[in-house]
Each structure stands twice: as structure tokens, then as C-alpha cells.
Protein backbone atom coordinates (compact mmCIF):
# COMPACT_ATOMS: atom_id res chain seq x y z
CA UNK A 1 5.30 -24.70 41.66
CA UNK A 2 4.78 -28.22 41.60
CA UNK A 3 5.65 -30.14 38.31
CA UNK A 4 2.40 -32.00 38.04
CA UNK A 5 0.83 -28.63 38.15
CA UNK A 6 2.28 -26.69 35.15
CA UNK A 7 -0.51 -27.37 32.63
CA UNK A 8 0.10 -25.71 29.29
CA UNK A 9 -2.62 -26.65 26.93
CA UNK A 10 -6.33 -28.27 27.34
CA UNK A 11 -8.83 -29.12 25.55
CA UNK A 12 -12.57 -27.93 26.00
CA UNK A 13 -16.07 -27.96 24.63
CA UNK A 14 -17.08 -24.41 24.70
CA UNK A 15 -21.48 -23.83 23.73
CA UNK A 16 -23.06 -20.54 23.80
CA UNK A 17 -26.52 -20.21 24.57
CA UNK A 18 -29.41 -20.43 22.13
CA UNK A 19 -31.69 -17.78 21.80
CA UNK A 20 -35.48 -17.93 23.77
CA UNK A 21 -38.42 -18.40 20.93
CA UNK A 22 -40.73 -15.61 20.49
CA UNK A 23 -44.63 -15.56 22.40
CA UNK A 24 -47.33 -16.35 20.08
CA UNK A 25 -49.43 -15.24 22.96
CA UNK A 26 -53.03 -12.99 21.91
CA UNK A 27 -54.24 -10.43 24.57
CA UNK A 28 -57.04 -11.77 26.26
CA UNK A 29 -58.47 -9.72 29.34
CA UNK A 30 -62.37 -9.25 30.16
CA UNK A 31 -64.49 -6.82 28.10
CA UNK A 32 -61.48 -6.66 25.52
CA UNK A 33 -62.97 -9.25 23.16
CA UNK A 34 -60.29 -8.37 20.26
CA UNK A 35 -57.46 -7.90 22.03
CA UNK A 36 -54.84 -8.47 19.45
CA UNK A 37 -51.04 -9.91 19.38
CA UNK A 38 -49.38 -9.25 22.97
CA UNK A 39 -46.67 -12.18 22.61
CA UNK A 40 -42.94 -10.73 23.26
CA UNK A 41 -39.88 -11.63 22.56
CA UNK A 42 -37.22 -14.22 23.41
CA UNK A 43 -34.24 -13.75 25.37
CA UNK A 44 -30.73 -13.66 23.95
CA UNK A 45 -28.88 -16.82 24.43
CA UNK A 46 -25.45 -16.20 26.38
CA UNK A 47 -22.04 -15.99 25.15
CA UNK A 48 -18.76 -16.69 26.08
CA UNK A 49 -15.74 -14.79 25.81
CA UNK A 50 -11.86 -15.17 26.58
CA UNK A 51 -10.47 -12.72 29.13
CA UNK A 52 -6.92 -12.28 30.43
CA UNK A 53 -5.81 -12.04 33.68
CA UNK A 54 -2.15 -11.93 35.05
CA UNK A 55 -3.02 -13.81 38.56
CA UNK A 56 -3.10 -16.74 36.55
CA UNK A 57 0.38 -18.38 35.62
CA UNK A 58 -0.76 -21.82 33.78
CA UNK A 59 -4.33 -23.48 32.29
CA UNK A 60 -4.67 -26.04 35.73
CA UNK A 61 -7.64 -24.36 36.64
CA UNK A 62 -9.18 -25.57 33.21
CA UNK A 63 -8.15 -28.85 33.07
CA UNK A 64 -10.73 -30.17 35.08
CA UNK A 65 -13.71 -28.06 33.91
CA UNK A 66 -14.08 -29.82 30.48
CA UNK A 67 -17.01 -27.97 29.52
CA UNK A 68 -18.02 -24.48 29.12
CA UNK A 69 -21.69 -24.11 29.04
CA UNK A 70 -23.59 -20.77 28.58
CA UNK A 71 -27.05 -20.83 29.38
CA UNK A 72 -29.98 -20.12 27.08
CA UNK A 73 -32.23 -17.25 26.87
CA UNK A 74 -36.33 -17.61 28.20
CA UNK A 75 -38.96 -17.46 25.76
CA UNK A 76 -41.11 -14.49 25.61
CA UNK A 77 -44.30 -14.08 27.27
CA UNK A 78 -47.66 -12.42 27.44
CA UNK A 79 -48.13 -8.27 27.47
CA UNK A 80 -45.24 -8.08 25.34
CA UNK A 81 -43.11 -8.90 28.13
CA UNK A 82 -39.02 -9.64 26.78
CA UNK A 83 -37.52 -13.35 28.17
CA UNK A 84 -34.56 -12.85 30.24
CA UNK A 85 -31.14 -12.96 28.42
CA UNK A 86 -28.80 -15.74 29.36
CA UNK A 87 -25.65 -15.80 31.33
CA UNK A 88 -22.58 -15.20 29.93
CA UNK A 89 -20.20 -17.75 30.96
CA UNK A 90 -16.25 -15.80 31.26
CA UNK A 91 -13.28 -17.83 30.98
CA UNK A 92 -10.34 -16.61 32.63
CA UNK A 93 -7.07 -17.57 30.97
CA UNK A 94 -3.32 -16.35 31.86
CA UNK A 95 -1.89 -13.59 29.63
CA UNK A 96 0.22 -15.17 26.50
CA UNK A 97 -2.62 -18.17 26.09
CA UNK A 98 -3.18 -19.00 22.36
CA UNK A 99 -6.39 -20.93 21.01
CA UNK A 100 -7.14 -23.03 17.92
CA UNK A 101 -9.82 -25.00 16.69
CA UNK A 102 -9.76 -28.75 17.57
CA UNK A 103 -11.06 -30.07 15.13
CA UNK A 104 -9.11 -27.95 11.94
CA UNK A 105 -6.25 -26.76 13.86
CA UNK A 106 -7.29 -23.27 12.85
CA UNK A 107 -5.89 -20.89 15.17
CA UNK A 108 -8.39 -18.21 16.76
CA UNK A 109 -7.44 -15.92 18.85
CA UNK A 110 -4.60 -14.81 21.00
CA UNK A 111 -4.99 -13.49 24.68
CA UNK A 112 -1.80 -10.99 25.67
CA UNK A 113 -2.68 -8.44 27.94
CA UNK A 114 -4.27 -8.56 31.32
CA UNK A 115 -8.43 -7.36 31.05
CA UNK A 116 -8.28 -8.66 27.44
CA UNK A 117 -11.66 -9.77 26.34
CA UNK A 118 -11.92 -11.89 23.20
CA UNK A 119 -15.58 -12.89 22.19
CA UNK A 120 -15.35 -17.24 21.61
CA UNK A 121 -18.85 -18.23 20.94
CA UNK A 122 -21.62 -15.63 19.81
CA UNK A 123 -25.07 -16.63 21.97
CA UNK A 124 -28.30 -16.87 19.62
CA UNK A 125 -30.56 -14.22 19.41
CA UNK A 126 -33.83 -14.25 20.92
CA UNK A 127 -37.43 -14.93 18.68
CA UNK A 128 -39.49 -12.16 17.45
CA UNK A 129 -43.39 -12.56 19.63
CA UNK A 130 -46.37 -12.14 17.39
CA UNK A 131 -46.63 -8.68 17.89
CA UNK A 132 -43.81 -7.95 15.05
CA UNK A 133 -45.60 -9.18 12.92
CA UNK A 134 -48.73 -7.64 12.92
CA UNK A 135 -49.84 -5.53 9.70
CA UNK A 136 -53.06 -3.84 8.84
CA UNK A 137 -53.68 -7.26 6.87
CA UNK A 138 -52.69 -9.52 9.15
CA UNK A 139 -54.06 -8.17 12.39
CA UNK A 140 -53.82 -11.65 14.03
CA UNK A 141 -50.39 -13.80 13.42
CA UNK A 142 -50.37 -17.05 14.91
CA UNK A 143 -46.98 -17.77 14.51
CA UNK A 144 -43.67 -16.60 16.36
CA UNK A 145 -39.45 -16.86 15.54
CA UNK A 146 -37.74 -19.35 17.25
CA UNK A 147 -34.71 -18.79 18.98
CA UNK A 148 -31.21 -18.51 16.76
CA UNK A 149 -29.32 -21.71 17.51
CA UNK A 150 -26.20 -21.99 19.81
CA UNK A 151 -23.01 -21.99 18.49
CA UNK A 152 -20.17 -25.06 19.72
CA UNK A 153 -16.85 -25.44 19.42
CA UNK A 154 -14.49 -27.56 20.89
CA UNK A 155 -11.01 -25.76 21.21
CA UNK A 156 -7.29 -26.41 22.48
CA UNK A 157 -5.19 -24.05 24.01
CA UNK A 158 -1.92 -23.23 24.55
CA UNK A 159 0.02 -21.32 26.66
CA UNK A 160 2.99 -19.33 25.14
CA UNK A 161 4.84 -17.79 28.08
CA UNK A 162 5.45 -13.98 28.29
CA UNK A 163 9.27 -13.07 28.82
CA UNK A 164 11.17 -11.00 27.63
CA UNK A 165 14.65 -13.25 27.78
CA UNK A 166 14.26 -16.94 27.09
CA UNK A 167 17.44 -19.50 27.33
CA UNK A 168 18.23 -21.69 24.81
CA UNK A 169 20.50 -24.35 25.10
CA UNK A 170 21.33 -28.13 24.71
CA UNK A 171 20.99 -29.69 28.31
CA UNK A 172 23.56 -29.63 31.07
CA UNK A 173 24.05 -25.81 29.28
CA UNK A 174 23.34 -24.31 32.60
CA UNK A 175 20.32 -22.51 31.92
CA UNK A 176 18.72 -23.58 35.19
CA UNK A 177 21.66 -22.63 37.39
CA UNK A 178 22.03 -18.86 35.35
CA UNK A 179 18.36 -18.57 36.64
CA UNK A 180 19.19 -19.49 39.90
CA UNK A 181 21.91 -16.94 40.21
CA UNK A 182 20.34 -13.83 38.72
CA UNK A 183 16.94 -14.24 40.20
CA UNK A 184 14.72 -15.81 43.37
CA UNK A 185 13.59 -18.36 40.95
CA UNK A 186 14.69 -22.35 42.19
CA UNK A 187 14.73 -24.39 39.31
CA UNK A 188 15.42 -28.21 39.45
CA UNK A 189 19.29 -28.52 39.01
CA UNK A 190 20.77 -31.80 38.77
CA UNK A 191 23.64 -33.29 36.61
CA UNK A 192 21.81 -35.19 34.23
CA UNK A 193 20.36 -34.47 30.34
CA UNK A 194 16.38 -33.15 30.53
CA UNK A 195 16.59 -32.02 34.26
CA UNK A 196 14.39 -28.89 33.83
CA UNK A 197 10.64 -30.83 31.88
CA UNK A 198 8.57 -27.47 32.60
CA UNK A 199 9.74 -23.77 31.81
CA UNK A 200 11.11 -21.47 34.63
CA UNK A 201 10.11 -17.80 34.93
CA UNK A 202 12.69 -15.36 37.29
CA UNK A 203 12.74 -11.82 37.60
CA UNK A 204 16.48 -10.87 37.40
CA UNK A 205 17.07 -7.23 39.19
CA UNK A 206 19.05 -4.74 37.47
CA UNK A 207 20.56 -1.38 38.07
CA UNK A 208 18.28 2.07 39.62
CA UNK A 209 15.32 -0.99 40.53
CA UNK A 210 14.73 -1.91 36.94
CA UNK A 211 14.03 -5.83 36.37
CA UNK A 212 13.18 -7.80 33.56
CA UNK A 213 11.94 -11.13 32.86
CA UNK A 214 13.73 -14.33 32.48
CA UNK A 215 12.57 -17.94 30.85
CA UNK A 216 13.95 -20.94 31.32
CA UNK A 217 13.08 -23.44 28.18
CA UNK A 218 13.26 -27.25 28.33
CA UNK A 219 16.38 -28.10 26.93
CA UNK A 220 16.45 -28.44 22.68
CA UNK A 221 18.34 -31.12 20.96
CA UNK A 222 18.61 -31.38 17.41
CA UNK A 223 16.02 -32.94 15.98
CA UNK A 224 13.14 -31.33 18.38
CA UNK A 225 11.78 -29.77 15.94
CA UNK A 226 11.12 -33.03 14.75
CA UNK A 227 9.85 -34.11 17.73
CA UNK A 228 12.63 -35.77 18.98
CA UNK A 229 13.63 -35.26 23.23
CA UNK A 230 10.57 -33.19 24.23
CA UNK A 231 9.92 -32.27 20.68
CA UNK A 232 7.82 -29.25 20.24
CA UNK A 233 5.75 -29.03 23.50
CA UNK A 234 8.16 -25.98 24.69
CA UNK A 235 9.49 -24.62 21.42
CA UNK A 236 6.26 -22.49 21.22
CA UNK A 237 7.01 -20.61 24.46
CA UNK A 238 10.52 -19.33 22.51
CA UNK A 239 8.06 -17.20 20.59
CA UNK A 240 7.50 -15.18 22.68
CA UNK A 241 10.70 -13.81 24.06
CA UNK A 242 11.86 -10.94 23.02
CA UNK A 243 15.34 -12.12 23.43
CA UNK A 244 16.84 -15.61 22.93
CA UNK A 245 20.24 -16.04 25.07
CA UNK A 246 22.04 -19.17 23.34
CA UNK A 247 23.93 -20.78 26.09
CA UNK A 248 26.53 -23.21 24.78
CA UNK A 249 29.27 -24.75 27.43
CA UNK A 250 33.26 -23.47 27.06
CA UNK A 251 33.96 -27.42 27.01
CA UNK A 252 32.08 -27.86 23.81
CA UNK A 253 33.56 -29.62 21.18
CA UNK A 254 32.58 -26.70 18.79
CA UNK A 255 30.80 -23.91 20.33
CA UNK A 256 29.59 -22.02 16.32
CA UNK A 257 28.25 -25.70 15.86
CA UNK A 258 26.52 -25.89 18.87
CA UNK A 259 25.25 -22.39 17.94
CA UNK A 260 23.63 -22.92 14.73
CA UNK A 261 22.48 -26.48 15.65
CA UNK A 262 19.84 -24.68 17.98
CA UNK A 263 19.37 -21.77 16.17
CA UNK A 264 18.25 -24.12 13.11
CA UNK A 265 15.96 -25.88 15.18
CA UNK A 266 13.88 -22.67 16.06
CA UNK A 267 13.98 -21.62 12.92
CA UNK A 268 12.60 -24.78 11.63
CA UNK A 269 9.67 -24.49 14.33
CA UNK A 270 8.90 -20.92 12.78
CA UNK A 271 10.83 -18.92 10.56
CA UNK A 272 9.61 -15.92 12.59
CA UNK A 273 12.08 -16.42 14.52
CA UNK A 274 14.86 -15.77 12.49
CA UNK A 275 13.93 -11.95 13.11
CA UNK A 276 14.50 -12.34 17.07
CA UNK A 277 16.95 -10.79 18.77
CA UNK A 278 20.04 -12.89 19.77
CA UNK A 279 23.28 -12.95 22.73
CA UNK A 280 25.32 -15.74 22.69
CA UNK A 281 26.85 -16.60 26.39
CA UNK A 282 29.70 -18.74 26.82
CA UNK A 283 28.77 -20.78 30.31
CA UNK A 284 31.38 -23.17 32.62
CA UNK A 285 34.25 -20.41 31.46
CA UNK A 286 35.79 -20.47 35.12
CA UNK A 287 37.76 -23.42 33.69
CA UNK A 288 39.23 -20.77 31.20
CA UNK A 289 42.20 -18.77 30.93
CA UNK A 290 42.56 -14.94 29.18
CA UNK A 291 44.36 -16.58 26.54
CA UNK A 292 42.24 -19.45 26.11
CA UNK A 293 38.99 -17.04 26.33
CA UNK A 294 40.77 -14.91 23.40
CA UNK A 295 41.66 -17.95 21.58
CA UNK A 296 37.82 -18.77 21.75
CA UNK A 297 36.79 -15.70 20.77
CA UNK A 298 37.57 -15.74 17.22
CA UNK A 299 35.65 -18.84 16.42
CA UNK A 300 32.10 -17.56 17.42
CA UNK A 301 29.26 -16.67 15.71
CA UNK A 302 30.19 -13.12 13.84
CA UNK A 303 27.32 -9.82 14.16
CA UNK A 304 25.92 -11.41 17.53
CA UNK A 305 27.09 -10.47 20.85
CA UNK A 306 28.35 -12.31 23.27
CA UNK A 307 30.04 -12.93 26.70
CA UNK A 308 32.20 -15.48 28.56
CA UNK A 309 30.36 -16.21 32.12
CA UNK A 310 30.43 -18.64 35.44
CA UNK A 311 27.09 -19.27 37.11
CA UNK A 312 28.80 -20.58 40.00
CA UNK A 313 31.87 -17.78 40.72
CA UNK A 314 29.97 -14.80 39.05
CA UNK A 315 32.55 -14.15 36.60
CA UNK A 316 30.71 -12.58 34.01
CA UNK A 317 27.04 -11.73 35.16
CA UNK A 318 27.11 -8.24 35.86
CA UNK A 319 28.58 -7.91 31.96
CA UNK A 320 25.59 -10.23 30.81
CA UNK A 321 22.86 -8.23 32.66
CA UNK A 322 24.24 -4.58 30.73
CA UNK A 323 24.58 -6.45 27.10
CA UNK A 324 20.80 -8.36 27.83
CA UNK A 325 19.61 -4.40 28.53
CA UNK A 326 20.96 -3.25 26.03
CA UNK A 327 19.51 -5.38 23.38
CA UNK A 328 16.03 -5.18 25.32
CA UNK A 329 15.56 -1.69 25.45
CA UNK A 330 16.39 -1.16 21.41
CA UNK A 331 13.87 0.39 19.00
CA UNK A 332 12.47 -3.94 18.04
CA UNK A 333 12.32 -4.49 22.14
CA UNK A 334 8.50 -5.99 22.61
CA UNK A 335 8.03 -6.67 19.01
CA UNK A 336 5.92 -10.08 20.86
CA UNK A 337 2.75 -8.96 19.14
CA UNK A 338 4.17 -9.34 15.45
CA UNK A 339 4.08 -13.20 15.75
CA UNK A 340 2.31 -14.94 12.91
CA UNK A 341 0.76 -17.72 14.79
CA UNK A 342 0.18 -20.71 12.65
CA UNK A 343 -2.38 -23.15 12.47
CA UNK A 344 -1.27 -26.55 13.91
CA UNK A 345 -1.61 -30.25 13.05
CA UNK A 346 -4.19 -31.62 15.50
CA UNK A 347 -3.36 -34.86 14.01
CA UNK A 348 -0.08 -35.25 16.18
CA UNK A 349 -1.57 -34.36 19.83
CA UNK A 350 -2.64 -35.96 22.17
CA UNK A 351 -4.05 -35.55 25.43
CA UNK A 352 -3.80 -37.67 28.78
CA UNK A 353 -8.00 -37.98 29.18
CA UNK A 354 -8.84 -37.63 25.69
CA UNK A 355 -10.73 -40.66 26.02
CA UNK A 356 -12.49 -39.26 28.71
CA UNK A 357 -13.83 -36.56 26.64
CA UNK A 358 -17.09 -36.67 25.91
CA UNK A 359 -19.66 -33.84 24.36
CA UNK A 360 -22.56 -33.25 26.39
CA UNK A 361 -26.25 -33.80 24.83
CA UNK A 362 -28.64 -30.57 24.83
CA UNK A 363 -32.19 -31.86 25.02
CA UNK A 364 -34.69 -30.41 23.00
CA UNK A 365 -36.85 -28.04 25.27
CA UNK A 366 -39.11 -26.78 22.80
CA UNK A 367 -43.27 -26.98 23.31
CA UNK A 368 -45.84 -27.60 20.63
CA UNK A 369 -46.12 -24.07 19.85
CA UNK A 370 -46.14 -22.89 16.51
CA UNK A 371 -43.62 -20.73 15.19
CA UNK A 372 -42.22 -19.37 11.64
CA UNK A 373 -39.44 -20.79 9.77
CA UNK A 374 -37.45 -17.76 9.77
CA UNK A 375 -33.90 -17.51 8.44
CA UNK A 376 -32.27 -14.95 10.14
CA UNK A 377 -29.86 -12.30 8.53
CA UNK A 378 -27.93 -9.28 9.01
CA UNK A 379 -30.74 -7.24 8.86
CA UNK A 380 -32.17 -8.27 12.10
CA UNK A 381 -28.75 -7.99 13.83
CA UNK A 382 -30.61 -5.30 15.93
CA UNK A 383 -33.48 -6.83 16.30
């Protein structure tokens, strides 16, 4: 995939569809002098809802379709005939795709599995015609209910990628090349800080055709959560692992250092994560000895596991794969949907064409006439 097109987050203006106003339409037909109240009732404004699907793998196809518009129900006519309901507008998003208000920051929903369907925007109910209101002392109302108003909202989401392994490491750790060896995936490897600037995804084969799925994370420094290097941008797909590998070089000045450097940063980003499983791998060892290795050893992290491995001779892999199984396929493994997502600060993002972003006008498309004042309620939620 091209770099330019991994697109994580976008901003929209989502607006449902208001209701169609009610007919205040009287029967009128030849030899029927008194015909009576005939006008029926508006349409029901369209909605739009949220639905998953797995074919899609990042928001590009919603970076360029700014605004979601549903369309609005049609009045009512004569004979008590019902305006036609508007069009529900569907927005397709990939599975793991997170949205919040824009304007609070208040977080919304959360789109996981493939066929999900979240309701966004409610459309408005259609009017009541003048025939709902006709009693034995009012046996000719001139007035009808307007249409229940739209509902808008403008929204930002964010993509949290589904995984259940995600690598975690200063840069130059190896991550990328670890990818490269265990899966099909071709990551951008180069011998410089910050070579990987968009997360990886590799399926990494195991034993009797089993496979799991690996993510490669934008290298953390201390200080991202902060905002420091890339800052937070890729913290948030972390969350949703189900297992963080730590990968911290043999040549390390201090490897338990290195360790709880990065491990402080996620927890700093969310505390939640402090319950996530956790390997620590030991990458570059082909430069080590057995006595070395042992030496090593005793100056790790204690209570996590952890192996010694060489992306480029192998040493190591096949033991990483079994301990990265292991841990997967314990009682927690897929313990994704017990994230707590927070709201965030819409304060400190920004957005390449924000000042492009402009909220379309609705025109007013109502005639001269006359209809109630009518406040709806939950009463008429069937209506």
C-alpha cells in the first residue's frame, strides 16, 4: 500500500433527513360536497448509520466525500396518501474504526466486527395530515404537523487497527524486519530512526495452518506520549492488540530501561493498557554468545517472558512464534472489546484541509401552508 494512501482519521459532516410535513388537504370530489379531512402524512426523513466491513483496510475512501447527506422525506398528499420515506445514506467504515464528536471530543461509537451497524444520525419523523386530527368537534382541521427536524453532526474518526500482536519498540528495534521474516508483509526497512511512518499488518503462519495477526507500530520514543517524534497519532492502534511484543536491541545500553521507558509511555496514553498482555524479545542477538545471552538474562524485566532472537539468521523465531501462541490463546486472549475508549482533546488536531471544510446550507423548502406547532414526544414515537 502506498504511504500517501494509509488514511487513519477524517473528519465529516454527517445530516439525516428531516421529516415530510403532514397534508392539510380536504376531500373534494363531485357530488361529495362535505367531503372531510383526506390530507396524509409525511414521509420519514432518512438516517444514517455506521456499518463495518472487512474489505476495507483504511478511511481513504472518506477522505474525499466530506459530507454525508441523507435525503428528506415528501410531504403527504391528498386521499390520505403517506409521502415517501427518505434514503438512508450507509457509510461503510473498516472494522476497528472509532468515532467522536468534533466539536466536544465525545466519543460515540465503536465499529469492530464486519456487518456491524451502528445508527449515527436518527432521520425526522414525518407530519401528521389533517385527518389525525379530526374529532366529532372538530370535523374540519385546517392545520397539519410539520416534519421533525434533521439531526447534524460533524464527527472525526479514527481507525484503531485490529491485531492481535502489535510491536513496540524504539526505532532501528527491528520491528519492520521481524515482520518481514515471519510474514509476506514488505515493510519499508532502512537504517535510519522513523523509517516505518504508517503501521504494518502481516499474517505470520504457524504450526497445523493456524496464523495470527501481526502489527507493526511507528516507532515510540519517550516523550510520545507527549507528543514528541510522531506523538500520539499511532499509540491508539496499540489498543487494540491483544499482545504487545517489546522489542529492545541486545546492543542496548540497558535493555530493563529500555523496557519500562516504552512501557511507561503506553501506559501514560491509557492506563488500560497496563492490563495487556506482554513478551519481551531480545532482537540483533546473533552478535551474542551463550554466556553473554545468560549474562543478559538476569537483568530483564522479572514475571514477563521473553526470548533472545535474529531477524536476519533465524535464531530464535520458531521459539518466539510458540511463546506469542501461547500467550494468545490464554483464558484474557481477545479481551479487545474491554477498552474504555476515552474522549479526546479536539483542541490539539488538526487536519490537512480543515480550512477547506465547509458546512453545507439546507434551504428552506417549506410552502405557505399552514401547519400546527407541535412538539413532538415519546408518545408519538410510533406515530
Amino acid at each position: 500500500m502506498a504511504e500517501s494512501n494509509f488514511v487513519d482519521y477524517v473528519k465529516i459532516y454527517c445530516r439525516s433527513g428531516k421529516g415530510g410535513r403532514g397534508s392539510s388537504h380536504f376531500r373534494r370530489e363531485k357530488y361529495i360536497p362535505k367531503g372531510g379531512p383526506d390530507g396524509g402524512n409525511g414521509g420519514r426523513g432518512g438516517s444514517i448509520y455506521l456499518r463495518g466491513n472487512r474489505n476495507y483496510w483504511t478511511l481513504l475512501h472518506l477522505r474525499y466525500e466530506r459530507h454525508i447527506l441523507a435525503t428528506n422525506g415528501e410531504g403527504g398528499s391528498a386521499k390520505r396518501s403517506f409521502g415517501k420515506d427518505g434514503e438512508d445514506k450507509i457509510i461503510d467504515v473498516p472494522c476497528g474504526t472509532v468515532v467522536y464528536d468534533a466539536e466536544t471530543g465525545e466519543f460515540i461509537c465503536d465499529v469492530t466486527e464486519d456487518g456491524q451497524q451502528v445508527m449515527l444520525l436518527k432521520g425526522g419523523r414525518g407530519g401528521l395530515g389533517n385527518w389525525n386530527f379530526k374529532t366529532a368537534t372538530n370535523q374540519a382541521p385546517r392545520y397539519a404537523q410539520p416534519g421533525e427536524p434533521a439531526q447534524e453532526r460533524t464527527i472525526i474518526m479514527q481507525l484503531k487497527l485490529l491485531a492481535d500482536v502489535g510491536l513496540v519498540g524504539f526505532p532501528n528495534a527491528g520491528k519492520s524486519t521481524l515482520l518481514s521474516v515471519v510474514s509476506a508483509a514488505k515493510p519499508k526497512i532502512a537504517n535510519y530512526p522513523f523509517t516505518t511512518l504508517e503501521p504494518n499488518l502481516g499474517i505470520v503462519s504457524y504450526r497445523d495452518n493456524r496464523s495470527f495477526v501481526m502489527a507493526d507500530i511507528p516507532g515510540i520514543i519517550e516523550g510520545a506520549s507527549e507528543g514528541k517524534g510522531l506523538g500520539l497519532r499511532f499509540l491508539r492502534h496499540i489498543e487494540r492488540n491483544s499482545l504487545l511484543l517489546f522489542m529492545v536491541p541486545a546492543d542496548a545500553d540497558d535493555i530493563k530501561k529500555e523496557y519500562e521507558i516504552l512501557h511507561n509511555e503506553l501506559v501514560k496514553y491509557n492506563p488500560d493498557l497496563l492490563d495487556k498482555r506482554r513478551v519481551l524479545a531480545i532482537t540483533k542477538s546473533d552478535m551474542l554468545d551463550d554466556e553473554l545471552i545468560e549474562a543478559l538474562s538476569e537483568e530483564l524485566p522479572e514475571g514477563i517472558p521473553y526470548v533472545f532472537i535474529s531477524s536476519i539468521t533465524g535464531f530464535g523465531i520458531v521459539e518466539l512464534k510458540d511463546i506469542l501462541w501461547k500467550e494468545l490463546n490464554k483464558e484474557t486472549f481477545h479481551e479487545v472489546e474491554h477498552i474504555v475508549h476515552k474522549n479526546i482533546d479536539v483542541s490539539t488536531m488538526t487536519f490537512d484541509d480543515d480550512e477547506d471544510f465547509v458546512i453545507p446550507y439546507e434551504g428552506d423548502d417549506d410552502d405557505d401552508e399552514d401547519i400546527e406547532e407541535y412538539d413532538w414526544d415519546d408518545e408519538d414515537e410510533n406515530a
